[in-house]
C-alpha atoms as a PDB file:
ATOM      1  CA  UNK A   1       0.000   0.000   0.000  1.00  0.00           C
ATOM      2  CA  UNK A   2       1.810   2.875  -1.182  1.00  0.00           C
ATOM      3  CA  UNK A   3       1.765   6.459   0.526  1.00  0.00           C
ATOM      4  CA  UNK A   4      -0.148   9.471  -1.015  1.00  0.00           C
ATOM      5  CA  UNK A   5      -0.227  13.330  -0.614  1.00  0.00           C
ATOM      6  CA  UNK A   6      -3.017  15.661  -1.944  1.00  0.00           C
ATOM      7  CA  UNK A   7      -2.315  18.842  -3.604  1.00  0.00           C
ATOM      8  CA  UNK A   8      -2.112  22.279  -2.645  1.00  0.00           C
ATOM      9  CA  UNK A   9      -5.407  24.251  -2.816  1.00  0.00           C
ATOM     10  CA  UNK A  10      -7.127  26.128  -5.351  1.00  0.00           C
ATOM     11  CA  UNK A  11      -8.628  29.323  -3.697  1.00  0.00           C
ATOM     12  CA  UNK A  12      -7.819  33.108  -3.195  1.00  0.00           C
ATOM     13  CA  UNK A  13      -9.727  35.854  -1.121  1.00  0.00           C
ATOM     14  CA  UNK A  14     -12.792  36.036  -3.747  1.00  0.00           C
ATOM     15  CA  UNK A  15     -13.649  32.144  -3.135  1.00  0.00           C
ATOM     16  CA  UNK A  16     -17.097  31.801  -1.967  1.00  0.00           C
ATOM     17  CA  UNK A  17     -17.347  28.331  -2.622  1.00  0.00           C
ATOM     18  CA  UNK A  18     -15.209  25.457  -1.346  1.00  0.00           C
ATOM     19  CA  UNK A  19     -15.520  22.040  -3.051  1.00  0.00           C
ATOM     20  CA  UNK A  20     -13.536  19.473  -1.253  1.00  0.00           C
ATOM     21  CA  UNK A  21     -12.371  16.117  -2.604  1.00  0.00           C
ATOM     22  CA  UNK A  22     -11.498  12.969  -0.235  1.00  0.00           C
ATOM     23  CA  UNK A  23      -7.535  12.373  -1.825  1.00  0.00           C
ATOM     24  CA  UNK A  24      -6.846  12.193  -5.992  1.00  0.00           C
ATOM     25  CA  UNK A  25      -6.455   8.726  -7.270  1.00  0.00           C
ATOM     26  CA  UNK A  26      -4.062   7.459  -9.328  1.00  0.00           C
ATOM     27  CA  UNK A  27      -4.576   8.908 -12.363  1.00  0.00           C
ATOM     28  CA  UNK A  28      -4.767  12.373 -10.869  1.00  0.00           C
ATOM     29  CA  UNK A  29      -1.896  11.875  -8.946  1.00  0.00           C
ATOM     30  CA  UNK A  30       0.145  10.701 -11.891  1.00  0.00           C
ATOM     31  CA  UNK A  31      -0.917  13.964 -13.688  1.00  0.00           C
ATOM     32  CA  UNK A  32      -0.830  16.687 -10.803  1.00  0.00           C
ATOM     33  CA  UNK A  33      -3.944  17.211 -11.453  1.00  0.00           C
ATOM     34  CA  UNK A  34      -7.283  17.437  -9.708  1.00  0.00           C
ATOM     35  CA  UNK A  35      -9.583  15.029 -11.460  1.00  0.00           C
ATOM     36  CA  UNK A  36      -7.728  13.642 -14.326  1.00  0.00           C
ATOM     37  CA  UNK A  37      -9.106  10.239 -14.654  1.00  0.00           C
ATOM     38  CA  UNK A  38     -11.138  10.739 -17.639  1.00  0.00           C
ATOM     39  CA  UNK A  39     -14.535   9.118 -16.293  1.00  0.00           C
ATOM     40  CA  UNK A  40     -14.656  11.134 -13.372  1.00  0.00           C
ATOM     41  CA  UNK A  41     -17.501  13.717 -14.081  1.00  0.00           C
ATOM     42  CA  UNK A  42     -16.604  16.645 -11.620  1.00  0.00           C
ATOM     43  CA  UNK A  43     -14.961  18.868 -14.361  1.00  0.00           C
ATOM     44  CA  UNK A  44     -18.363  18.270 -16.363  1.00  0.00           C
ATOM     45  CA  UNK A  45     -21.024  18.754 -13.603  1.00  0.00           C
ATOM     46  CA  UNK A  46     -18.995  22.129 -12.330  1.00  0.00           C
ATOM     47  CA  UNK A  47     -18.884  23.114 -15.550  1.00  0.00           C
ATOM     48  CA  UNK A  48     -22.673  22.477 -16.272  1.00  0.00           C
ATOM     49  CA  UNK A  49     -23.117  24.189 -13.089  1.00  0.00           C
ATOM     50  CA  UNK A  50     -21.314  27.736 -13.934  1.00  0.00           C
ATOM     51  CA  UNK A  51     -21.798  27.164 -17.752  1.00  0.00           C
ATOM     52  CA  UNK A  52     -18.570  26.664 -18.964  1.00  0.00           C
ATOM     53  CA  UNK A  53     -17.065  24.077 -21.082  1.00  0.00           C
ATOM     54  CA  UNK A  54     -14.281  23.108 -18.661  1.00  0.00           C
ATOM     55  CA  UNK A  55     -13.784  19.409 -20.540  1.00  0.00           C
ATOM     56  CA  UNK A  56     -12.566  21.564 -23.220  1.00  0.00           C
ATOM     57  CA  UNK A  57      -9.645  23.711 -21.561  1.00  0.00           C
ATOM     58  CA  UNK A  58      -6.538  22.668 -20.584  1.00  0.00           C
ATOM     59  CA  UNK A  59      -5.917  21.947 -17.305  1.00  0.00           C
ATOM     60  CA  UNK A  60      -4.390  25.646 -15.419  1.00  0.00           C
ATOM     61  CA  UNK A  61      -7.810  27.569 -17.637  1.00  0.00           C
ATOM     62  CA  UNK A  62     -10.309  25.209 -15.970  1.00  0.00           C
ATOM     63  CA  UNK A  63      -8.680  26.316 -12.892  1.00  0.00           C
ATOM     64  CA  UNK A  64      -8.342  30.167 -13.527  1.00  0.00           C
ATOM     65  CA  UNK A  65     -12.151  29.346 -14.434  1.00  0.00           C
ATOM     66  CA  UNK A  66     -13.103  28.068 -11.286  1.00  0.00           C
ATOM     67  CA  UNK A  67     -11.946  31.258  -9.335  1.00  0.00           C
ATOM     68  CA  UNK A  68     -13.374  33.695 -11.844  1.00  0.00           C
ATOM     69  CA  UNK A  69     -16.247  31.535 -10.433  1.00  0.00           C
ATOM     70  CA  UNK A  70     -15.311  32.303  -6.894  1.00  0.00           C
ATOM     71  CA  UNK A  71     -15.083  28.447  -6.589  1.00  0.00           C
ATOM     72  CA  UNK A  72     -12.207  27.005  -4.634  1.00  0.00           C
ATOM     73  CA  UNK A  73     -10.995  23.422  -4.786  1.00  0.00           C
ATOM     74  CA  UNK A  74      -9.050  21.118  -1.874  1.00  0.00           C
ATOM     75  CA  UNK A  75      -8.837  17.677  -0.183  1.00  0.00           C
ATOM     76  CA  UNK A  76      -9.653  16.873   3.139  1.00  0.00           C
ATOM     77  CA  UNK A  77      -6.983  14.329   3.335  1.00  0.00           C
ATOM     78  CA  UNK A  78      -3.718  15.581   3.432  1.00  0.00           C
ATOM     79  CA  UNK A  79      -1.666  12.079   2.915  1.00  0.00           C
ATOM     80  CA  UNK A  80      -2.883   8.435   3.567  1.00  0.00           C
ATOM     81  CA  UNK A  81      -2.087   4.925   2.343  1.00  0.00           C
ATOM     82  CA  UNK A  82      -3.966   3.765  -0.195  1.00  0.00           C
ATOM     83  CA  UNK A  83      -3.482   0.763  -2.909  1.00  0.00           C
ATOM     84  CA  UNK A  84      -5.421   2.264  -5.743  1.00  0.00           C
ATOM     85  CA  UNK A  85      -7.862   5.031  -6.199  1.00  0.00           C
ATOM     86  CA  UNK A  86     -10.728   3.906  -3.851  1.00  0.00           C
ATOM     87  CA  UNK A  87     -11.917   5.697  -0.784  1.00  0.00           C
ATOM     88  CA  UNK A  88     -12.732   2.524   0.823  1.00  0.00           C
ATOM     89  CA  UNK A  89      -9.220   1.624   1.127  1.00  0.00           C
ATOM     90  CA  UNK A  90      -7.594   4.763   2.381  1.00  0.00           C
ATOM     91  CA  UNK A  91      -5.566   4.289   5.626  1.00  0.00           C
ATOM     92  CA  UNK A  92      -4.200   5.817   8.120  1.00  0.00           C
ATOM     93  CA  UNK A  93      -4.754   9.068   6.986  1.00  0.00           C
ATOM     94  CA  UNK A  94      -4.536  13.150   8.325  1.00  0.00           C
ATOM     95  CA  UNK A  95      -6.231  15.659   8.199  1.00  0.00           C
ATOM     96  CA  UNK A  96      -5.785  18.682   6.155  1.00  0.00           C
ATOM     97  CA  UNK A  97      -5.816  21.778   8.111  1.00  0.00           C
ATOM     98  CA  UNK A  98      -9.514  22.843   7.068  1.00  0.00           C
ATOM     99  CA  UNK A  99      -9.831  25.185   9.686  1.00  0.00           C
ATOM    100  CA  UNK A 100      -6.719  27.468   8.942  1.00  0.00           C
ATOM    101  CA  UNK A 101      -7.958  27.215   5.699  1.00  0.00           C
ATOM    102  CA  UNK A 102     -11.277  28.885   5.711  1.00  0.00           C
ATOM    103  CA  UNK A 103     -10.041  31.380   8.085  1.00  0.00           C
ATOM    104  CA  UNK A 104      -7.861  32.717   5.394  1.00  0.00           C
ATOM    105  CA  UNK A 105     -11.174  33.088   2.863  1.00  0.00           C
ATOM    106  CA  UNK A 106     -12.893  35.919   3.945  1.00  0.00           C
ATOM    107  CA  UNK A 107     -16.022  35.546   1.628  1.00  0.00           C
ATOM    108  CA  UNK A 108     -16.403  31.644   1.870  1.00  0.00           C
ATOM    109  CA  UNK A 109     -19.999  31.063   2.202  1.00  0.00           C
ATOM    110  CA  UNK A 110     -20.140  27.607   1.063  1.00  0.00           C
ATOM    111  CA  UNK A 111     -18.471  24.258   1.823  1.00  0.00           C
ATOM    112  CA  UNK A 112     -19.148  21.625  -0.810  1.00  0.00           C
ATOM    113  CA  UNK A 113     -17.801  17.902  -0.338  1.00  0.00           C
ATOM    114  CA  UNK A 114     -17.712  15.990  -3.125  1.00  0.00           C
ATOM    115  CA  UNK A 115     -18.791  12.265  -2.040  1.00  0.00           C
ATOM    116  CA  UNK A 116     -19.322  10.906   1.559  1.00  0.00           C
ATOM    117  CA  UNK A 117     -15.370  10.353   2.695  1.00  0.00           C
ATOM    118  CA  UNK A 118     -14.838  13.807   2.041  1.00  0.00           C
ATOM    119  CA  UNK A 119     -17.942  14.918   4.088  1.00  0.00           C
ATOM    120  CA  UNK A 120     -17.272  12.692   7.168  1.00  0.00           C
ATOM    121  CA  UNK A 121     -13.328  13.588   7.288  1.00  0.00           C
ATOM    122  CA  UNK A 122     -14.171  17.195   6.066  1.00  0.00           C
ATOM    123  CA  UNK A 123     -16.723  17.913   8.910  1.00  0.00           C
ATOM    124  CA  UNK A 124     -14.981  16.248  12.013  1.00  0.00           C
ATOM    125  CA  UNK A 125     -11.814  18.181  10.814  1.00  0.00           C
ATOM    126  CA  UNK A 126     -14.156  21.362  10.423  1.00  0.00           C
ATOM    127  CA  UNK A 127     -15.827  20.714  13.865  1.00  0.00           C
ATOM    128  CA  UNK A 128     -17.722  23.719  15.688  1.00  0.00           C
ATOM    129  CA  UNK A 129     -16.340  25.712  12.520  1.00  0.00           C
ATOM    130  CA  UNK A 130     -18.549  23.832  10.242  1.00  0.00           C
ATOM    131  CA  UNK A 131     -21.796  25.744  11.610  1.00  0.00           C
ATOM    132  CA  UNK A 132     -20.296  28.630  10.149  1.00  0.00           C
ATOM    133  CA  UNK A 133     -21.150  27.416   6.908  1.00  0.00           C
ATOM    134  CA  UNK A 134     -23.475  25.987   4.102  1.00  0.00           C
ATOM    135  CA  UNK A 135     -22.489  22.656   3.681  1.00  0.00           C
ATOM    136  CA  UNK A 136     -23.579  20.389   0.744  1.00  0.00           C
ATOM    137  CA  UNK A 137     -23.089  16.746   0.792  1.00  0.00           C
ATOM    138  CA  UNK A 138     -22.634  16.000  -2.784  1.00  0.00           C
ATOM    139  CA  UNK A 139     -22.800  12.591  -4.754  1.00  0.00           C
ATOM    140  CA  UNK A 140     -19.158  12.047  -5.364  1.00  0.00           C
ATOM    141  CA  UNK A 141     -18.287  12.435  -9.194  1.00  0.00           C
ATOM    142  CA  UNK A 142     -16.167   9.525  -9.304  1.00  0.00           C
ATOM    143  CA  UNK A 143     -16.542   6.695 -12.081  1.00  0.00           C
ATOM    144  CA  UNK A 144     -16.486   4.392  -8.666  1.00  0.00           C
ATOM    145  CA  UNK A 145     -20.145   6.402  -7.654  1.00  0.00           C
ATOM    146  CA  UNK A 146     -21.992   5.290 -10.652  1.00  0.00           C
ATOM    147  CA  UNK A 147     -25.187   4.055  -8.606  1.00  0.00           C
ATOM    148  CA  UNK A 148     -26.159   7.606  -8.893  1.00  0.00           C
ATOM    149  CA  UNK A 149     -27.232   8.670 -13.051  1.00  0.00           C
ATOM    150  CA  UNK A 150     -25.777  11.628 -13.865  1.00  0.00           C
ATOM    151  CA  UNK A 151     -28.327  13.768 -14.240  1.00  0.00           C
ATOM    152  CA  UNK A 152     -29.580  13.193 -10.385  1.00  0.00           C
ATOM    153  CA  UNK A 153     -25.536  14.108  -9.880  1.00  0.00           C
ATOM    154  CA  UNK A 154     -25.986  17.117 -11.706  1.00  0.00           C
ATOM    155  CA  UNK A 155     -29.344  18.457 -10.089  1.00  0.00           C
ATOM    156  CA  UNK A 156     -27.810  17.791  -6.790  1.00  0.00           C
ATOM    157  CA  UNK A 157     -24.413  19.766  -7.851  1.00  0.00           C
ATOM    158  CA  UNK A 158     -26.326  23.033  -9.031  1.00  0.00           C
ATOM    159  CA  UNK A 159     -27.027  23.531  -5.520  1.00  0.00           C
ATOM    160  CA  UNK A 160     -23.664  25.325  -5.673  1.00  0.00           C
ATOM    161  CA  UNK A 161     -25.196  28.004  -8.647  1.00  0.00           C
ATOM    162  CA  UNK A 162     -28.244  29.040  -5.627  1.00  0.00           C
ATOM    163  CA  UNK A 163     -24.579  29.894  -2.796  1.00  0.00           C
ATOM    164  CA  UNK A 164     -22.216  31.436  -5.108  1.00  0.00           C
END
């Protein structure tokens, strides 16, 4: 089981919006990229949701677009060990500092979590701080989450177009 570390995040003082991931897979990781793996449908659904092609821009544009969007982008898990790509099998993780975090975005109104790892490490590292906040549980956009269609993904993830 080999040993994994998330990126850095994606914000700056406009971000009203934070969407946090559990950890990238493999394919992500491999890129140094946030959702790389071709079948995972968050770069579609955000971009459905602030109606922009981001499928179609390379990878540092989708990001400039996010913040333009006043969406910002982390992981709640700082580094774990994991054999592949599946939240199930992450161990021994920590924590990213969430807290230091959000206390540097001024305007964040809005904590997304993309899938149900993310939400139960993101809100016991949140804590008290958490009721600060609109949170949204999302349906993760993994390939791994397809019991959920898409388009009950989708109307779920345009929750974020009603915060930001």
């Amino acid at each position: 089981m080999s040993f994994k570390r998330c990126f850095a995040p994606v914000v700056d003082a406009d971000t009203r919006t934070l969407i946090l991931g559990s950890l990238p897979g493999e394919v992500s990781l491999a890129h140094g990229q946030y959702y790389a793996h071709p079948q995972n449908k968050f770069w579609v659904l955000v971009g459905e949701v602030i109606e922009r092609d981001l499928v179609g821009m390379d990878y540092s544009t989708r990001l400039d677009a996010l913040l333009e969007h006043h969406i910002g982008l982390w992981d709640v898990v700082a580094e774990a060990r994991r054999a592949g790509s599946l939240d199930s099998r992450i161990r021994d993780h920590a924590s990213n500092d969430l807290i230091a975090l959000v206390d540097t975005l001024p305007k964040l109104v809005t904590i997304a979590f993309n899938g149900g790892t993310a939400a139960r490490i993101g809100m016991k590292a949140l804590g008290e701080r958490a009721e600060r906040y609109r949170l949204l549980r999302l349906p993760s956009s993994s390939p791994a989450h397809a019991s959920v269609p898409y388009a009950d993904k989708l109307v779920l993830w345009r929750q974020i177009r009603q915060f930001n």
